[in-house]
C-alpha atoms as a PDB file:
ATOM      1  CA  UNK A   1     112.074  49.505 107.972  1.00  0.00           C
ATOM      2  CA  UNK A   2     110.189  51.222 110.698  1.00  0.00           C
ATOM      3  CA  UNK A   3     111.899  53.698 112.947  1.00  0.00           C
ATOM      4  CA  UNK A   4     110.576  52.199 116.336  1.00  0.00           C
ATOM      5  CA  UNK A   5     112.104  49.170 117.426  1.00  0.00           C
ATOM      6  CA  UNK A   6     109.706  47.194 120.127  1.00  0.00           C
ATOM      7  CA  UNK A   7     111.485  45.378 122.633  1.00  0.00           C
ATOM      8  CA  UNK A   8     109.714  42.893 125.214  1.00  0.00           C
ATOM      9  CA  UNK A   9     111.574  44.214 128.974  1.00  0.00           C
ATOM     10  CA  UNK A  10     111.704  41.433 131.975  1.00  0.00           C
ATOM     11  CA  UNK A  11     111.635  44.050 134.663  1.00  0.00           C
ATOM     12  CA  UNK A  12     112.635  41.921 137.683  1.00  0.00           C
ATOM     13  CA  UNK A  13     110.137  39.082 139.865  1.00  0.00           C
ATOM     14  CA  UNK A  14     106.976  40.364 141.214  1.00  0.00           C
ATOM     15  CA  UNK A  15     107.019  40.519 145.432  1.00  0.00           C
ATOM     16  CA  UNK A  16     104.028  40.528 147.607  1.00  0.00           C
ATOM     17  CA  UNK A  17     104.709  41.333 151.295  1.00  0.00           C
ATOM     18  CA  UNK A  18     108.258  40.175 151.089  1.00  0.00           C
ATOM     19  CA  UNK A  19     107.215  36.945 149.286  1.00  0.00           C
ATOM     20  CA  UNK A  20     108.390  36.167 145.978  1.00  0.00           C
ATOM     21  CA  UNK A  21     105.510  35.428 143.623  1.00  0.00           C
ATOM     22  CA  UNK A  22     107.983  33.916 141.033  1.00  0.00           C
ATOM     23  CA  UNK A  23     106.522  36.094 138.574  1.00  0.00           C
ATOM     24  CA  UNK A  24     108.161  38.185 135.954  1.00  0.00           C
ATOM     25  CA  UNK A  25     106.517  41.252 135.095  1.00  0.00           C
ATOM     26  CA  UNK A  26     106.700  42.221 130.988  1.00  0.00           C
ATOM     27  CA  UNK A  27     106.244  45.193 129.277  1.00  0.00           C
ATOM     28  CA  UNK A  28     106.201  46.048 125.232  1.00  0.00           C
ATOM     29  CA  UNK A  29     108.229  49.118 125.188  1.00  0.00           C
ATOM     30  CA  UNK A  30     108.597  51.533 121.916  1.00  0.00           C
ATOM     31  CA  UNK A  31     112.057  53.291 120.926  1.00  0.00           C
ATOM     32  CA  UNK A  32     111.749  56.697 119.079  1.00  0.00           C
ATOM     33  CA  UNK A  33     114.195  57.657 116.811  1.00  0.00           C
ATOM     34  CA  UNK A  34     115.544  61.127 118.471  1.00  0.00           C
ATOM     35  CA  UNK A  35     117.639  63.590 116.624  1.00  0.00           C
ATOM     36  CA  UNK A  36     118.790  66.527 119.302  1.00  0.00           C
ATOM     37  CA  UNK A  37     119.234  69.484 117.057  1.00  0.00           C
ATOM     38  CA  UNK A  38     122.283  71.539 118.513  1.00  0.00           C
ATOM     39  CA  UNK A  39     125.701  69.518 120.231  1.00  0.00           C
ATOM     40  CA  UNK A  40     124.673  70.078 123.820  1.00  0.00           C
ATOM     41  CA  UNK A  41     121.329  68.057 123.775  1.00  0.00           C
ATOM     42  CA  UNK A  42     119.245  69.175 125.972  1.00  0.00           C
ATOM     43  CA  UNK A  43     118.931  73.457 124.689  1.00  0.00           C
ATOM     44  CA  UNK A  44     117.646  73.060 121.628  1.00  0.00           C
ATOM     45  CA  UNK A  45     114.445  71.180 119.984  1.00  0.00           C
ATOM     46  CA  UNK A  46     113.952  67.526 118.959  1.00  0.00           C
ATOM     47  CA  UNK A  47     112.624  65.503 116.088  1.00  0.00           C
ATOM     48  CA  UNK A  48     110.987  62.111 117.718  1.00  0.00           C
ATOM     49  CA  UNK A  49     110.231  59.633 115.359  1.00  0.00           C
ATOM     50  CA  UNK A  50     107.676  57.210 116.111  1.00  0.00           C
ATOM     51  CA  UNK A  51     105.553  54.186 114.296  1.00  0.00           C
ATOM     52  CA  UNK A  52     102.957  56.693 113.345  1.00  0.00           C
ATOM     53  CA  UNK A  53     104.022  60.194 114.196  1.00  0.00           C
ATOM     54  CA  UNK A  54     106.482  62.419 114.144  1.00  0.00           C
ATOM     55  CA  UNK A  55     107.089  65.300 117.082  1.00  0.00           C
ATOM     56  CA  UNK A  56     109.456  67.960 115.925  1.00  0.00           C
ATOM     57  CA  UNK A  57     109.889  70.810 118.972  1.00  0.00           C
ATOM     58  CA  UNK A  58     110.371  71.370 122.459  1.00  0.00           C
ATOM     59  CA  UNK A  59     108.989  70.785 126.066  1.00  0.00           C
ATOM     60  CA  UNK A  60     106.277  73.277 126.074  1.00  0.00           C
ATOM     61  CA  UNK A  61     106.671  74.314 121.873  1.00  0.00           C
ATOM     62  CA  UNK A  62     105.635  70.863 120.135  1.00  0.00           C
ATOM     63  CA  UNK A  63     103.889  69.828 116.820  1.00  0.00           C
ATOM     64  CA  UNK A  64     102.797  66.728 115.794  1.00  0.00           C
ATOM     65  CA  UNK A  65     102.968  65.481 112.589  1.00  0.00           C
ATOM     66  CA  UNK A  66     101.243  62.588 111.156  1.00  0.00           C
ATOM     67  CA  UNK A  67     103.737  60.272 108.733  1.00  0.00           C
ATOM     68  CA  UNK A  68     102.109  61.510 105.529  1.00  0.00           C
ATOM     69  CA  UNK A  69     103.166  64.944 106.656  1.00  0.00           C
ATOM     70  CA  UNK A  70     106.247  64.312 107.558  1.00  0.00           C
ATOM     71  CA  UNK A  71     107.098  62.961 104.366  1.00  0.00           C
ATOM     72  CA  UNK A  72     105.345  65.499 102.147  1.00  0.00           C
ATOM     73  CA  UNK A  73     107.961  68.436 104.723  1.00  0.00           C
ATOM     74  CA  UNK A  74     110.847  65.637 104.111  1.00  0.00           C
ATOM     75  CA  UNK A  75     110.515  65.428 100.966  1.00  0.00           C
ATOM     76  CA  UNK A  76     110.160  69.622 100.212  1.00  0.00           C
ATOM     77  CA  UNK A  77     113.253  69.648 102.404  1.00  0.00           C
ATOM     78  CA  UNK A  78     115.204  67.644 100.482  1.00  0.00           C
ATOM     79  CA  UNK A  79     114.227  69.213  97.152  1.00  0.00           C
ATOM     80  CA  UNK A  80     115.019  72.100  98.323  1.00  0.00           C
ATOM     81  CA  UNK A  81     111.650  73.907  98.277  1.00  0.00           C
ATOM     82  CA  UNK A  82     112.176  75.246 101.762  1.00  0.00           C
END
């Protein structure tokens, strides 16, 4: 099962000087998987889980790890190698 649900978003009728176009404007929009590391949320880094890539960090202090990576550190985690 993949991490990153899509979801198609109806964002509200398009408008064009006033006039409704009776349009609805639709955009594919990803959900990473977010695990705050500390209770406050918003001090401490953040693993982001994605379709294809996984960003463990902070605002300016962020790596990127492809899947296979992230599995090959999940896996040494869990085995207790680190």
């Amino acid at each position: 099962m993949s991490p990153v649900n899509r979801y198609t978003i109806i964002t509200g009728k398009m408008t064009f000087g006033g006039a409704d176009c009776s349009k609805f404007i639709e955009s594919e929009v990803n959900i990473m998987k977010i695990i705050k590391l500390c209770h406050q949320g918003s001090c401490c880094p953040a693993v982001k889980v994605a379709d294809d890539h996984v960003e463990i960090g902070e605002k300016d202090n962020t790596c990127v790890l492809t899947m296979e990576q992230w599995e090959i550190l999940k896996d040494k985690i869990l085995s207790k190698k680190l």
